[in-house]
N, C-alpha and C. Protein backbone atom coordinates (compact mmCIF):
# COMPACT_ATOMS: atom_id res chain seq x y z
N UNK A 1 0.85 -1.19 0.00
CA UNK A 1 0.00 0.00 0.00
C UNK A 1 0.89 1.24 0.00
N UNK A 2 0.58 2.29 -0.98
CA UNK A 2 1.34 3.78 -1.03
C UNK A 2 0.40 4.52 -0.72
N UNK A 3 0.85 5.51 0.42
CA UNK A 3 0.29 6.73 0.59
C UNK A 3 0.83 8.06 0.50
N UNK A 4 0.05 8.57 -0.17
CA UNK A 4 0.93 9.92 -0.81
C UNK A 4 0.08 11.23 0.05
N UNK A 5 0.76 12.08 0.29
CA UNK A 5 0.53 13.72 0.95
C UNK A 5 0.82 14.63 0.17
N UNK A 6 0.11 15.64 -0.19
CA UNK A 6 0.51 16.79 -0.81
C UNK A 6 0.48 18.05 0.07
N UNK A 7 1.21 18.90 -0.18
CA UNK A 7 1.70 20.07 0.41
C UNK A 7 2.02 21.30 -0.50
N UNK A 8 2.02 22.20 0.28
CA UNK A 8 2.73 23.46 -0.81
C UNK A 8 1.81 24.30 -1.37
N UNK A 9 0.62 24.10 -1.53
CA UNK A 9 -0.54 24.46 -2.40
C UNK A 9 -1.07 26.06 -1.46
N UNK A 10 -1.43 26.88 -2.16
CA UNK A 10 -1.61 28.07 -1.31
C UNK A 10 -2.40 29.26 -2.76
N UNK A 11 -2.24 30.44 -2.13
CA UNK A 11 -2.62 31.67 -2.86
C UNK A 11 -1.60 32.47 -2.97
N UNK A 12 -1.62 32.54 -4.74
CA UNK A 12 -0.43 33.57 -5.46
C UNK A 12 -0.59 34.64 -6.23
N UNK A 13 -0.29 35.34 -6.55
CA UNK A 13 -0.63 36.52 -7.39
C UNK A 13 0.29 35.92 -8.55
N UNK A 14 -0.53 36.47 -9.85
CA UNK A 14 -0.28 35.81 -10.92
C UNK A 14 1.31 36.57 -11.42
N UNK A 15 2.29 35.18 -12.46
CA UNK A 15 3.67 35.67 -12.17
C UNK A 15 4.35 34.71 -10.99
N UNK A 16 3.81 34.62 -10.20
CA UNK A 16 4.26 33.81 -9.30
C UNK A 16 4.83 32.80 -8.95
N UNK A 17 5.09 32.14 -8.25
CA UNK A 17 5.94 30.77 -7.98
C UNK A 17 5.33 30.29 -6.97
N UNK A 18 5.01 28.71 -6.37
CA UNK A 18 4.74 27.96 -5.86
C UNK A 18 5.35 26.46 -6.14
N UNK A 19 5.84 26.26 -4.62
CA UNK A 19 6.48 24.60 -4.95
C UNK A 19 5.65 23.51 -4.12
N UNK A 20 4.80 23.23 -5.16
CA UNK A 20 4.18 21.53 -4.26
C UNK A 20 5.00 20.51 -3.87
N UNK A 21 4.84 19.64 -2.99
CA UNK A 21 5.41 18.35 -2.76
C UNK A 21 4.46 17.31 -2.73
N UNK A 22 5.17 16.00 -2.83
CA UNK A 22 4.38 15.27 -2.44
C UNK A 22 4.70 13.72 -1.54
N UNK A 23 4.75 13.65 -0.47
CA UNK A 23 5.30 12.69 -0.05
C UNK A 23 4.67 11.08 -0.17
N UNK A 24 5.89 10.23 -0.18
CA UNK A 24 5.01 9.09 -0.53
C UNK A 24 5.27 8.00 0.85
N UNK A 25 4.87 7.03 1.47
CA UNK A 25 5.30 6.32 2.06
C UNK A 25 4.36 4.86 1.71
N UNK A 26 5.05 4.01 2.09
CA UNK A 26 5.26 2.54 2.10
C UNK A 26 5.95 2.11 0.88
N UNK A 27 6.37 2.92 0.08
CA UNK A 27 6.97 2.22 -1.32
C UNK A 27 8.51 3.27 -1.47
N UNK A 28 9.09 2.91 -1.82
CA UNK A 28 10.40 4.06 -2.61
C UNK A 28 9.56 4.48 -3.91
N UNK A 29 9.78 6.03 -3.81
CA UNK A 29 9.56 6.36 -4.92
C UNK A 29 10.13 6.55 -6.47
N UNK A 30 11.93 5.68 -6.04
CA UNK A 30 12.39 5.24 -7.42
C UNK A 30 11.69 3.68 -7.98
N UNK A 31 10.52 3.38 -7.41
CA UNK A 31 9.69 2.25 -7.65
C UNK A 31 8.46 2.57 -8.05
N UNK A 32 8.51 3.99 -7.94
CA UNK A 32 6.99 4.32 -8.56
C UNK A 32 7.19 5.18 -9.56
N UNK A 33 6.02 4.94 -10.21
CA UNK A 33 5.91 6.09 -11.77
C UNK A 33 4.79 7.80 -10.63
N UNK A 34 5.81 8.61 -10.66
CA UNK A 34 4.76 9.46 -10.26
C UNK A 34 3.85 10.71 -11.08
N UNK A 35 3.17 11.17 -11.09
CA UNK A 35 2.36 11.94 -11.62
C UNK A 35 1.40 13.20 -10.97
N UNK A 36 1.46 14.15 -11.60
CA UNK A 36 0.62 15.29 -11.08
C UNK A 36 -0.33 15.75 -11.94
N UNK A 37 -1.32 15.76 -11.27
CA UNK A 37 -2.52 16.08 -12.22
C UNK A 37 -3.40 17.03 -11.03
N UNK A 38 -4.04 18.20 -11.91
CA UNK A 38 -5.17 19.02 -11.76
C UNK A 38 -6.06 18.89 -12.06
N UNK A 39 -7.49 19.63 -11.60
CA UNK A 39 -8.99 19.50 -11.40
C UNK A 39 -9.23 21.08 -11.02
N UNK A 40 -9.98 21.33 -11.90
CA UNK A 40 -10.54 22.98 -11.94
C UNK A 40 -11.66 22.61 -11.48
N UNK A 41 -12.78 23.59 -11.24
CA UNK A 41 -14.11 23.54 -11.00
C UNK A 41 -14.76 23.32 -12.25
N UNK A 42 -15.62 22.36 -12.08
CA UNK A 42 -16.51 22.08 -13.53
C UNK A 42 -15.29 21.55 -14.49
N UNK A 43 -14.38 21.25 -14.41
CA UNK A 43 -13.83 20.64 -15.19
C UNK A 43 -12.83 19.63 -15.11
N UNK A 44 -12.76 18.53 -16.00
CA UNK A 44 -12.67 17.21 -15.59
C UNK A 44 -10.82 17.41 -15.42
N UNK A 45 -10.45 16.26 -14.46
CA UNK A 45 -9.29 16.21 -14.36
C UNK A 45 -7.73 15.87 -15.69
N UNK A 46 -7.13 16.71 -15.30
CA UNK A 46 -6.12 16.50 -16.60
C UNK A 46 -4.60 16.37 -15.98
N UNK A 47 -3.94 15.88 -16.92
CA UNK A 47 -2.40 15.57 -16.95
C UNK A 47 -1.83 16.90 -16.61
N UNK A 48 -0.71 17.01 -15.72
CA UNK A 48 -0.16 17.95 -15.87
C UNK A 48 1.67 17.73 -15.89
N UNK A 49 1.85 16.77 -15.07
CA UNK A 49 3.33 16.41 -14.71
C UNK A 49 3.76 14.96 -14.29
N UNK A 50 4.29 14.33 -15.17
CA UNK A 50 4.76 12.94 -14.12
C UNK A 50 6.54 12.37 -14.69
N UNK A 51 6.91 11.94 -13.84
CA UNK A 51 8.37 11.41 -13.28
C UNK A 51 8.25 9.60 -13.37
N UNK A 52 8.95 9.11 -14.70
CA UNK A 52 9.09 7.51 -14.56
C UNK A 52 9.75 6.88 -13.48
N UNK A 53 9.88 5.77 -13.29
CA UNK A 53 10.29 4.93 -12.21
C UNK A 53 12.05 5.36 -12.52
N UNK A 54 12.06 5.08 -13.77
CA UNK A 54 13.42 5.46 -14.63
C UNK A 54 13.96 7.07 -14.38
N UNK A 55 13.09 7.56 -14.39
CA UNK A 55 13.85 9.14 -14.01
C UNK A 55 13.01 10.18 -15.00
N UNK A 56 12.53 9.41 -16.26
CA UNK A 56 11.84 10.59 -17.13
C UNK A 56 11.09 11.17 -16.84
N UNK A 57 10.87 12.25 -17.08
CA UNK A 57 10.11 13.40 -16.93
C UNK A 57 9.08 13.69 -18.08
N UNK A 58 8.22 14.69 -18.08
CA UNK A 58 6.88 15.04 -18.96
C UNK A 58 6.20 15.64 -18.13
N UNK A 59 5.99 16.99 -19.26
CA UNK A 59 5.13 17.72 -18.72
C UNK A 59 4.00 17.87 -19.92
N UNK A 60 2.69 18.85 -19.91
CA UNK A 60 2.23 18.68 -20.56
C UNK A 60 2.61 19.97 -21.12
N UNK A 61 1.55 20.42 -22.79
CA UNK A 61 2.14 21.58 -23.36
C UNK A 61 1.65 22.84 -22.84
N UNK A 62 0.61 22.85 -22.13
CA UNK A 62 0.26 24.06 -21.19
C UNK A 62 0.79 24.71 -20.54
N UNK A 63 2.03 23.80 -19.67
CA UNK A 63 2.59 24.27 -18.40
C UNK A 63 4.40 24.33 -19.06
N UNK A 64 4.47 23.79 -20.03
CA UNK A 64 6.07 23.57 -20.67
C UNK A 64 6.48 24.93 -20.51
N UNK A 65 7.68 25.08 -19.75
CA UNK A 65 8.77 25.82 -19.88
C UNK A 65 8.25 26.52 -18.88
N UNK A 66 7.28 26.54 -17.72
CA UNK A 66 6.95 27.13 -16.69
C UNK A 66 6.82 26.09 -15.23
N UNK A 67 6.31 24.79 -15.45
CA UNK A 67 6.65 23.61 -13.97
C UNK A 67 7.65 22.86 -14.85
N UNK A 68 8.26 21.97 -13.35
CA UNK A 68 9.19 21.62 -13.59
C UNK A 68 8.82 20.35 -12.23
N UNK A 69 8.72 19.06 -13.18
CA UNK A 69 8.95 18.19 -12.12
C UNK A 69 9.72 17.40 -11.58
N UNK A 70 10.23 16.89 -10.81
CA UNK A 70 11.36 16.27 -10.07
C UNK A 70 11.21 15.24 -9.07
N UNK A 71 12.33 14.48 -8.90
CA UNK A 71 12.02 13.34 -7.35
C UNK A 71 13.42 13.99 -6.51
N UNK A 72 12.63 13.38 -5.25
CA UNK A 72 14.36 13.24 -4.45
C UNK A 72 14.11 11.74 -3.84
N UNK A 73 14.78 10.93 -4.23
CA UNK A 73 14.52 9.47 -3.54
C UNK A 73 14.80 9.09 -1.77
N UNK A 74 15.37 9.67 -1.69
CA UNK A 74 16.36 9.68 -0.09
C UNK A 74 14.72 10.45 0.59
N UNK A 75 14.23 11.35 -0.21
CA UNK A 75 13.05 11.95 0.45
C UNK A 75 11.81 11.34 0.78
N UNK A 76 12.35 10.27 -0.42
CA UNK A 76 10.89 9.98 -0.72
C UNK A 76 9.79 10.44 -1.45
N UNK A 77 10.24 11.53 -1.75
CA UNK A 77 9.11 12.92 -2.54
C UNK A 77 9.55 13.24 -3.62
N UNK A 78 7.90 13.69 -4.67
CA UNK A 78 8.21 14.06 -5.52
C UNK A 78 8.04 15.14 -5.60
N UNK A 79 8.41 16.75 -6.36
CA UNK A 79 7.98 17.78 -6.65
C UNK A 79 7.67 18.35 -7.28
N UNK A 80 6.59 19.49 -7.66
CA UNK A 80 6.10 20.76 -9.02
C UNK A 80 6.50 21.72 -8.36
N UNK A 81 7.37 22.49 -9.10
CA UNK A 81 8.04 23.81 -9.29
C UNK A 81 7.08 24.20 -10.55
N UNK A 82 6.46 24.87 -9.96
CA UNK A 82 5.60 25.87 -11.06
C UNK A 82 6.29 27.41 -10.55
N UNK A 83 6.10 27.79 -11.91
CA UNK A 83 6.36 29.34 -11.63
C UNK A 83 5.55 29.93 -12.97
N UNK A 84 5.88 31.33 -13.05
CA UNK A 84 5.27 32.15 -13.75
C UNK A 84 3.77 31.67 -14.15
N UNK A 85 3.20 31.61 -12.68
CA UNK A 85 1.67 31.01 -12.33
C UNK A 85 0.73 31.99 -12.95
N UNK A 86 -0.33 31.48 -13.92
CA UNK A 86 -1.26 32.19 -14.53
C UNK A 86 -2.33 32.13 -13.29
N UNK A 87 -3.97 32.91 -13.53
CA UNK A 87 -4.97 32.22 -13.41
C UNK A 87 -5.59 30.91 -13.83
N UNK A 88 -5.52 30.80 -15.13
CA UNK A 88 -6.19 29.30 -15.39
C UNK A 88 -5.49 28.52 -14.93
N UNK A 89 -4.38 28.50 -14.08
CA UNK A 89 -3.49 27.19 -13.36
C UNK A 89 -4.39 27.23 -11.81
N UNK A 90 -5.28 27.72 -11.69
CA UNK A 90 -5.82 27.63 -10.74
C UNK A 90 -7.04 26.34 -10.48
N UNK A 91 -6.77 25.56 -9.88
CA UNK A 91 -7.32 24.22 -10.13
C UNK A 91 -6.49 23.26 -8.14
N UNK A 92 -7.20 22.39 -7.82
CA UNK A 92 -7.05 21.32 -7.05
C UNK A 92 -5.69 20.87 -7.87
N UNK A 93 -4.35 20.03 -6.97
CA UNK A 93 -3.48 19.71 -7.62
C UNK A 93 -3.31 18.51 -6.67
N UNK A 94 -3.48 17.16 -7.64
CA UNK A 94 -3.05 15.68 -6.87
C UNK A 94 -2.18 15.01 -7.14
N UNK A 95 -1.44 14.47 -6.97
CA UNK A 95 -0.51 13.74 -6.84
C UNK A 95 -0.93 12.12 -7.09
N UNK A 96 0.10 11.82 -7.88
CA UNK A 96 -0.73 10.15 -7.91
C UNK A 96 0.65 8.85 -8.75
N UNK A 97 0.16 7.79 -7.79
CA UNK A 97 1.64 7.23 -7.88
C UNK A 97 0.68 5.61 -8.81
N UNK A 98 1.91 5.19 -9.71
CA UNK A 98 1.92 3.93 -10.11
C UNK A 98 2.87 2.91 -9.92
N UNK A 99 2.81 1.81 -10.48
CA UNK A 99 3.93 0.89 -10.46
C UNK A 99 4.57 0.72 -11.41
N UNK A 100 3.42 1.11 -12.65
CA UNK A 100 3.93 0.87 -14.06
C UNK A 100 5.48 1.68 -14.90
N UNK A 101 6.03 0.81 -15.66
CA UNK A 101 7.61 1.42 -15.85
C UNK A 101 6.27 2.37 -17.25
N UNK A 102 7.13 3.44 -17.81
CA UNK A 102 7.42 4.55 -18.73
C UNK A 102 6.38 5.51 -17.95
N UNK A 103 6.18 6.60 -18.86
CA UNK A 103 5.37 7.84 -18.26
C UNK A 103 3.80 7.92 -18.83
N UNK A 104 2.77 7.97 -17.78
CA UNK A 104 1.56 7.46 -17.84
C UNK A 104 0.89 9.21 -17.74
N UNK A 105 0.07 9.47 -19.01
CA UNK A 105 -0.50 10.73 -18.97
C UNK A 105 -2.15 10.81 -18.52
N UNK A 106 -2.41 9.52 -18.63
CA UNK A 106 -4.15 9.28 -18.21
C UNK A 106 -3.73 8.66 -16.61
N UNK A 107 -4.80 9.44 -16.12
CA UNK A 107 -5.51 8.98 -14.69
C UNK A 107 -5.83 7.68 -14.20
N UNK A 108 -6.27 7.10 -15.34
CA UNK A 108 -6.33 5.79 -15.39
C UNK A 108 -5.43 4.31 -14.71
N UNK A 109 -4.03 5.24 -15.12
CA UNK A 109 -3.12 3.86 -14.71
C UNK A 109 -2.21 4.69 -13.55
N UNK A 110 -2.85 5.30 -12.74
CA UNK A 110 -2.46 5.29 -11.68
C UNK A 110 -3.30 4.89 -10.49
N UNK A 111 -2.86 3.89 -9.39
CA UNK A 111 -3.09 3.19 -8.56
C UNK A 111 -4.18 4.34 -7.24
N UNK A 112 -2.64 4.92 -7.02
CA UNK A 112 -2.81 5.85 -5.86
C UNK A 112 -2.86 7.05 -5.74
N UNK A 113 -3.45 7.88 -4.80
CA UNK A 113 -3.81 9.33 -4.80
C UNK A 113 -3.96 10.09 -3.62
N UNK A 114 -3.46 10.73 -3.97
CA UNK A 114 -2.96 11.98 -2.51
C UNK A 114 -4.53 12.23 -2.39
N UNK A 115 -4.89 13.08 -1.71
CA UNK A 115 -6.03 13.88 -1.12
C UNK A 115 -6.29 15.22 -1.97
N UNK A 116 -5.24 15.77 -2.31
CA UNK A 116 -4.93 16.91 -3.36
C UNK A 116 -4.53 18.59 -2.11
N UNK A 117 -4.36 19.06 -3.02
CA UNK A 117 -3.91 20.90 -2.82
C UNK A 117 -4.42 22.02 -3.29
N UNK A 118 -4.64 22.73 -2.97
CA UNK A 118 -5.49 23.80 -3.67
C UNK A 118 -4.43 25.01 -4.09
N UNK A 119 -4.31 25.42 -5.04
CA UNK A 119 -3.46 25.84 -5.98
C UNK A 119 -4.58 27.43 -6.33
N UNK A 120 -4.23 29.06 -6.03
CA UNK A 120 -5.04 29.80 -6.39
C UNK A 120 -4.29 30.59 -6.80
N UNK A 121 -4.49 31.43 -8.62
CA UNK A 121 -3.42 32.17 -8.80
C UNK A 121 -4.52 33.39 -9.09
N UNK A 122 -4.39 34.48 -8.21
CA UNK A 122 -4.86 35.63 -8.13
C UNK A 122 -4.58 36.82 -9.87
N UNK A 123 -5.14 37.42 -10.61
CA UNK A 123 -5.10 38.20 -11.33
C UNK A 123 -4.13 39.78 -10.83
């Protein structure tokens, strides 16, 4: 069983920077495929960031060249470095771990799921 925590999530004025985490326990997270995904109001959940078991990275084309995701294994955690935060990045942000090896962009093939973060980028 993996249980994941998210953290970091708050209110920014747009431009901004915010760093989520997400901690995982009962598994190493160089054993898991991890992933970050958002949920706006009224709108269905989408891909935003995930980290292979292998080390690869993917982001999606919305957020490219503004988050940045990462592991620290010794931590246990994975992280989103978002910056130059719009409004429409304003959305619930979850965290969600698999077992499966390469990088998984649907919701689908992930196992497990944080509780989520609330992410608000002010105008």
């Amino acid at each position: 069983q993996v249980q994941l925590a998210e953290s970091g999530g708050g209110l920014v004025q747009a431009g901004g920077s915010l760093r989520l985490s997400c901690a995982a326990s009962g598994r190493t997270v160089s054993n898991l495929g991890m992933g970050w995904f958002r949920q706006a109001p009224g709108k269905e959940r989408e891909f935003v960031a995930a980290v292979s078991r292998s080390g690869r990275t993917s982001v999606t084309d919305s957020v490219k060249g503004r988050f940045t995701v990462s592991r620290n294994s010794a931590k246990a955690t994975v992280y989103l470095q978002m910056n130059a935060l719009k409004p429409e990045d304003t959305a619930a942000y979850y965290c969600a771990a698999t077992l499966d090896l390469g990088i998984w962009t649907s919701s689908a093939a992930y196992v497990y799921w944080g509780q989520g973060t609330q992410v608000t980028v002010s105008s």
